[in-house]
N, C-alpha and C. Protein backbone atom coordinates (compact mmCIF):
# COMPACT_ATOMS: atom_id res chain seq x y z
N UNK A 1 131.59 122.87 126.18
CA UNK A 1 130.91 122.69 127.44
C UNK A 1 129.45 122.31 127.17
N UNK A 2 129.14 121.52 127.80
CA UNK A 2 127.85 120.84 127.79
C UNK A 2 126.49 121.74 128.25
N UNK A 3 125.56 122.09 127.80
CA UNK A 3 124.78 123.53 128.43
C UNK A 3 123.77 122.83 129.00
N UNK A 4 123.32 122.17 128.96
CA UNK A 4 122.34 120.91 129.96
C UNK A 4 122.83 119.85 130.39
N UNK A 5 122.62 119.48 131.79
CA UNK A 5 123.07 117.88 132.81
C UNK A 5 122.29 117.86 133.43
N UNK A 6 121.97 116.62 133.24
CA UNK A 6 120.71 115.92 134.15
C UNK A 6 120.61 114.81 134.83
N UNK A 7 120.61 115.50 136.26
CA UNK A 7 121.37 114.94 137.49
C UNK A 7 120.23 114.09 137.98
N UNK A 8 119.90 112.57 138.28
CA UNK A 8 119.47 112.08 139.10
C UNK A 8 117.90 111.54 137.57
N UNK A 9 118.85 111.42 136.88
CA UNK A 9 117.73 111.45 135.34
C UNK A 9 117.54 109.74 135.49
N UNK A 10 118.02 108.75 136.05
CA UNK A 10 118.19 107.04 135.41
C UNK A 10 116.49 106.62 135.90
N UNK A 11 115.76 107.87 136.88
CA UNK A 11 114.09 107.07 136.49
C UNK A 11 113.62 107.50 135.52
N UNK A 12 113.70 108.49 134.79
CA UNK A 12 113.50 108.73 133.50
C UNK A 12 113.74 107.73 132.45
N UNK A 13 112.34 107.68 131.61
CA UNK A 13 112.90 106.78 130.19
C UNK A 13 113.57 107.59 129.54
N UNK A 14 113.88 106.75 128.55
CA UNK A 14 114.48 107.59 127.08
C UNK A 14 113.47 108.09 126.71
N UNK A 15 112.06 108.25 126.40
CA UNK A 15 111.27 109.25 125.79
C UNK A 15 111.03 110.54 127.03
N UNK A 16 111.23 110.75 128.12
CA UNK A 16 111.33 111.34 129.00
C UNK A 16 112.18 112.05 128.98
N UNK A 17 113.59 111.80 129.04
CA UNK A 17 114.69 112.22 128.47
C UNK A 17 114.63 113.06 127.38
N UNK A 18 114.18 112.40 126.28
CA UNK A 18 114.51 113.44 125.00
C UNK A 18 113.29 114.56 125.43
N UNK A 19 112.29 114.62 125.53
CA UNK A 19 111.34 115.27 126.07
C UNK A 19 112.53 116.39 127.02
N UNK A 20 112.89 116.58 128.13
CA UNK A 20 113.38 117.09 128.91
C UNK A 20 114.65 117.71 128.18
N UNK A 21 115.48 117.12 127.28
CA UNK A 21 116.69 117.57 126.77
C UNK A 21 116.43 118.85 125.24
N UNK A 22 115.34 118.59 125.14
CA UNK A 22 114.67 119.22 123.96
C UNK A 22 113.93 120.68 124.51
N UNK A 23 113.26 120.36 125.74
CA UNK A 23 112.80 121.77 126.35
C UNK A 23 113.60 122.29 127.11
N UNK A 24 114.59 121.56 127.41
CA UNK A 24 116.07 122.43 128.39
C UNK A 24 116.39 123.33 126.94
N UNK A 25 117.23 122.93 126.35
CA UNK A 25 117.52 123.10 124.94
C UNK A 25 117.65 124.61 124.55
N UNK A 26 115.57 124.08 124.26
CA UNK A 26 115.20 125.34 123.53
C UNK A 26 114.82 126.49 124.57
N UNK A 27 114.61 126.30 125.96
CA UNK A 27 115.09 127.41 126.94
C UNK A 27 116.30 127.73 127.28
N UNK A 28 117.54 126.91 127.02
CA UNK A 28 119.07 127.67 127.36
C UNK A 28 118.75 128.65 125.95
N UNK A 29 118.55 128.38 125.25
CA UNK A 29 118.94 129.22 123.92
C UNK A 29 118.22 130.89 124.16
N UNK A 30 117.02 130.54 124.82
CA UNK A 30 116.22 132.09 125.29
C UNK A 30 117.37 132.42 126.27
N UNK A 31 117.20 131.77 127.72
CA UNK A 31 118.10 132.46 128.26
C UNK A 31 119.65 132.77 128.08
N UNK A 32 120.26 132.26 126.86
CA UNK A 32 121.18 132.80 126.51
C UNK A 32 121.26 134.03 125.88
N UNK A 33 119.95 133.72 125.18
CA UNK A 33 120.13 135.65 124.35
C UNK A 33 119.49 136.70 125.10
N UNK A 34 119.04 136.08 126.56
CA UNK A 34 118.63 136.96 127.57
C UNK A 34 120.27 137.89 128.23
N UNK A 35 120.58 136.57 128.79
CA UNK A 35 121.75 137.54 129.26
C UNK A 35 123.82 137.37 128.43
N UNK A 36 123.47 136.95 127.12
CA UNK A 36 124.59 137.44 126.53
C UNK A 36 125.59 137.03 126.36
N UNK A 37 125.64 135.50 127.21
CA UNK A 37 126.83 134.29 127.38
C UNK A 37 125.99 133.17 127.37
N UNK A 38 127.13 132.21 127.82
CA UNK A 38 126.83 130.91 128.29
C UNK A 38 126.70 130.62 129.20
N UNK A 39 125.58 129.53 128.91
CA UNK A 39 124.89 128.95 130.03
C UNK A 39 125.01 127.88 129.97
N UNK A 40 124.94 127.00 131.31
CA UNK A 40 125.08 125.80 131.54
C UNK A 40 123.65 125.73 132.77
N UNK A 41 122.67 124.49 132.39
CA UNK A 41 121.60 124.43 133.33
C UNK A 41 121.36 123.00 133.87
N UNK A 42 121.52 122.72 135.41
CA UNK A 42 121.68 121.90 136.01
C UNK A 42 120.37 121.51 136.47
N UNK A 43 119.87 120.02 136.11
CA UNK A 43 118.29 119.52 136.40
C UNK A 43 118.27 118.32 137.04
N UNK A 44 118.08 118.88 138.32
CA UNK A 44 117.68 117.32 139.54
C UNK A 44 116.58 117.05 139.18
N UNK A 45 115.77 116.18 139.40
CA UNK A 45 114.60 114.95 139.47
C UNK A 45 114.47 114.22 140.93
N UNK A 46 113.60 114.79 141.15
CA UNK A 46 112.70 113.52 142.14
C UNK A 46 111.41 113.36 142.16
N UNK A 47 111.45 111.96 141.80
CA UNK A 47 110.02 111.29 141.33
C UNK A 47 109.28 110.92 142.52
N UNK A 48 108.37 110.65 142.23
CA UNK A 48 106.94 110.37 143.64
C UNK A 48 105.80 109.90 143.42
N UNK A 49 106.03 108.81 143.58
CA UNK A 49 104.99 107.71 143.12
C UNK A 49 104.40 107.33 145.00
N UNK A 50 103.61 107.67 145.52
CA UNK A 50 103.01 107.28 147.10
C UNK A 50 101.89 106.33 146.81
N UNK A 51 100.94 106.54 146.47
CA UNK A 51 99.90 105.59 145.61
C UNK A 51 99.04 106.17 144.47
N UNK A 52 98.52 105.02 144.15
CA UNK A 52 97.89 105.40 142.75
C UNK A 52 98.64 104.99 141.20
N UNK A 53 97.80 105.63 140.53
CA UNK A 53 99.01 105.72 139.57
C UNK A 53 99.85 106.71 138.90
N UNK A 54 99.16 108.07 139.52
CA UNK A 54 100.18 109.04 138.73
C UNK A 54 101.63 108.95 139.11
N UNK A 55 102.68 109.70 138.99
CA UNK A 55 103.45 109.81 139.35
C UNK A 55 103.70 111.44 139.27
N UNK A 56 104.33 112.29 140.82
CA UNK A 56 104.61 113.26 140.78
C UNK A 56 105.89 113.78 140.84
N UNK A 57 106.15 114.63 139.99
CA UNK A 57 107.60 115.41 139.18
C UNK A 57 107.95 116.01 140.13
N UNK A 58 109.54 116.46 140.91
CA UNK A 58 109.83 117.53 141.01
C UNK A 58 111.07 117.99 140.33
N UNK A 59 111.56 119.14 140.39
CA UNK A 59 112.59 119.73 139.60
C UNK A 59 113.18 120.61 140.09
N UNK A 60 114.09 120.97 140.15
CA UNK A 60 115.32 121.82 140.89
C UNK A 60 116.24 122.07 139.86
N UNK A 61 116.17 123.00 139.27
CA UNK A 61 116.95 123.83 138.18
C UNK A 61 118.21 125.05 138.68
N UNK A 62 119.65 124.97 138.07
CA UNK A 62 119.68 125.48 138.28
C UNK A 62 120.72 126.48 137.16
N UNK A 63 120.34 127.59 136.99
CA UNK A 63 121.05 128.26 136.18
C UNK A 63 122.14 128.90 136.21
N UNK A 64 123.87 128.42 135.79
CA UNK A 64 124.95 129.74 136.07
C UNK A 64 125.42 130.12 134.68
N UNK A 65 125.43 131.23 134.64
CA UNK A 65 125.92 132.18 133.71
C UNK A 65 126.63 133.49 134.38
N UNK A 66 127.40 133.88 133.45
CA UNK A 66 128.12 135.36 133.78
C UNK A 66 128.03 135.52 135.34
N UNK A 67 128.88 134.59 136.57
CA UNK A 67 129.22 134.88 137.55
C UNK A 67 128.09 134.94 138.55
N UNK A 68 126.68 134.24 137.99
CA UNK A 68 125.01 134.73 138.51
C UNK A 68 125.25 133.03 138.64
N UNK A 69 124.14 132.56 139.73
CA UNK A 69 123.61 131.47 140.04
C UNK A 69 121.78 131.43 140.21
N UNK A 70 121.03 131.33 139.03
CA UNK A 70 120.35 131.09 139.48
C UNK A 70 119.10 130.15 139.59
N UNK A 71 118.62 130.17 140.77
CA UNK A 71 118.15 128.71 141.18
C UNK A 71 116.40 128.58 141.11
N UNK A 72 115.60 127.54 140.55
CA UNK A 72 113.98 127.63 140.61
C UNK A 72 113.48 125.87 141.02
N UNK A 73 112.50 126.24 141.79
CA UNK A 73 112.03 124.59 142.20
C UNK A 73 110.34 124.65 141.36
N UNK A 74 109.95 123.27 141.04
CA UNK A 74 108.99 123.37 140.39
C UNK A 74 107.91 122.13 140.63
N UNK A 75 106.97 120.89 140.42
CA UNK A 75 106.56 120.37 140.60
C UNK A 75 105.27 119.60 139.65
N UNK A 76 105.08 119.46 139.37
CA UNK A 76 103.58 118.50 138.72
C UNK A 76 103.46 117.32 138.13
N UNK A 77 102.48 116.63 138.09
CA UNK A 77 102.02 115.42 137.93
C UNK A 77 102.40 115.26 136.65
N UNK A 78 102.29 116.18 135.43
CA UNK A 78 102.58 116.61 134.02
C UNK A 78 104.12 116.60 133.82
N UNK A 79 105.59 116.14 133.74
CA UNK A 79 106.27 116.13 132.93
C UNK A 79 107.36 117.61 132.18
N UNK A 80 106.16 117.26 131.35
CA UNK A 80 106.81 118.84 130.47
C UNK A 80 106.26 120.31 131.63
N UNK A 81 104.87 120.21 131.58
CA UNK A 81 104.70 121.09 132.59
C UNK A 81 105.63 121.71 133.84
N UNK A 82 106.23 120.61 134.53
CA UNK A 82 107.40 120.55 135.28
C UNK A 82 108.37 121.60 134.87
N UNK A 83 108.61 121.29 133.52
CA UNK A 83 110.02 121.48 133.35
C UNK A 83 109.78 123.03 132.55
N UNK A 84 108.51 123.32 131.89
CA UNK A 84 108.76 124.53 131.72
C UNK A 84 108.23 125.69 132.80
N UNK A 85 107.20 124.77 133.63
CA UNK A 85 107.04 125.85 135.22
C UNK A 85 108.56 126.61 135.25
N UNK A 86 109.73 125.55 135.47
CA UNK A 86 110.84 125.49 136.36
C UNK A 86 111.78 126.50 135.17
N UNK A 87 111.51 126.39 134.08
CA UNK A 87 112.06 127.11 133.08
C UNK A 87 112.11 128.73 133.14
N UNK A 88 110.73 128.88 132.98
CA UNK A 88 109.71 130.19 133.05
C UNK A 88 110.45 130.94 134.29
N UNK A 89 110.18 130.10 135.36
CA UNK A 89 110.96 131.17 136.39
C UNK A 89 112.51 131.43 136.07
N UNK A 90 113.48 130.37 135.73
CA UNK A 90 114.62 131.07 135.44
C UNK A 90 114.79 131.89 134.16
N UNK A 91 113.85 132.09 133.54
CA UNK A 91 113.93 133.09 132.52
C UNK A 91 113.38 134.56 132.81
N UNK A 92 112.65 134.55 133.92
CA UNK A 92 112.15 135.72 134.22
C UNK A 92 113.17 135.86 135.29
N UNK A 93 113.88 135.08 135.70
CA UNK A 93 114.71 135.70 136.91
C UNK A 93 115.76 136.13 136.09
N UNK A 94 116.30 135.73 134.89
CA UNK A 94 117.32 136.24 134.66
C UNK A 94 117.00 137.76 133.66
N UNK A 95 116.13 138.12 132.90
CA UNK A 95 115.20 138.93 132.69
C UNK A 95 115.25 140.34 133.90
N UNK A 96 115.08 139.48 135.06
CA UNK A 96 114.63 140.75 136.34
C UNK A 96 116.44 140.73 136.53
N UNK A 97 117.36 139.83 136.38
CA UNK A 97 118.86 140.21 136.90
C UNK A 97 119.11 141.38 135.69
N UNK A 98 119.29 140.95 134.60
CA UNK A 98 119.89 141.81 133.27
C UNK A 98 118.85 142.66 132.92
N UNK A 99 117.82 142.99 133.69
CA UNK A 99 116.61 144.29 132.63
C UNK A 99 116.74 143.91 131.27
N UNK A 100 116.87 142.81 130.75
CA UNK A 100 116.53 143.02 129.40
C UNK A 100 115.59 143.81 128.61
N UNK A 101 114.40 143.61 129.39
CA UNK A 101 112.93 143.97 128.83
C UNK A 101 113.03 145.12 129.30
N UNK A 102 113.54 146.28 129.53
CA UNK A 102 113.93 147.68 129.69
C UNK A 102 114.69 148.04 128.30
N UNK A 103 115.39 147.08 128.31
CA UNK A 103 116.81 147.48 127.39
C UNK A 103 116.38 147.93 126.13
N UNK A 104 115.54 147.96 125.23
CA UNK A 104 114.93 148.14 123.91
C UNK A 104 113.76 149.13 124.31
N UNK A 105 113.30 149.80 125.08
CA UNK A 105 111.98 150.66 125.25
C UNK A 105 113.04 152.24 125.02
N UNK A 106 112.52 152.73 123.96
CA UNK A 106 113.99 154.19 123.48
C UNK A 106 112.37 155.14 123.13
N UNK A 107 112.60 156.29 124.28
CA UNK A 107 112.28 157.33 124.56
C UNK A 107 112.39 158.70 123.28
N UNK A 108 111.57 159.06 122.46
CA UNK A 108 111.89 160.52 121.99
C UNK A 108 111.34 161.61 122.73
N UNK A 109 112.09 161.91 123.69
CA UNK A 109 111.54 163.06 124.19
C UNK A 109 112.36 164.35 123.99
């Protein structure tokens, strides 16, 4: 099974692409050893070019694993920024689903 698809990717270049497939990547791999299976993470794109010349990112991520869906929207003029805004939150959401960061704090009392 494929653990990244990237839906609505054909305005993306190929250096855009690998950029995006490389930081999906190396965040499925955190949030996999977050919550203990597989993951598969689904990444819309919509671009926004109104005037000027930047162009602005958005991103709609979405994460299912172990019977959980979960979903983060993100935004910026920056690219990678985008994509690890949009990251960050599904790693802390899945973090706040599984208490990981509880799970290792061992009490001698």
């Amino acid at each position: 099974m494929e653990e990244v698809e990237i839906v609505s990717g054909k305005m993306l270049t190929d250096e855009e692409k690998n950029l995006v497939n490389n930081l999906a990547k190396e965040y499925s791999l955190k949030i996999k050893r977050i919550v203990k299976n597989q993951v598969l993470l689904k990444i819309h794109f919509k671009e926004y070019k109104k005037e000027g010349t930047r162009k602005k990112y958005s991103l709609h991520v979405e994460a299912v694993f172990a019977g959980r869906i979960l979903n983060s929207n993100a935004w910026d003029y920056d690219l990678a920024r985008a994509v690890h805004k949009s990251m960050k939150k599904i790693e802390s959401g899945a973090e706040h689903a599984f208490h990981s960061s509880e799970q290792n704090n061992y009490s001698n009392d």
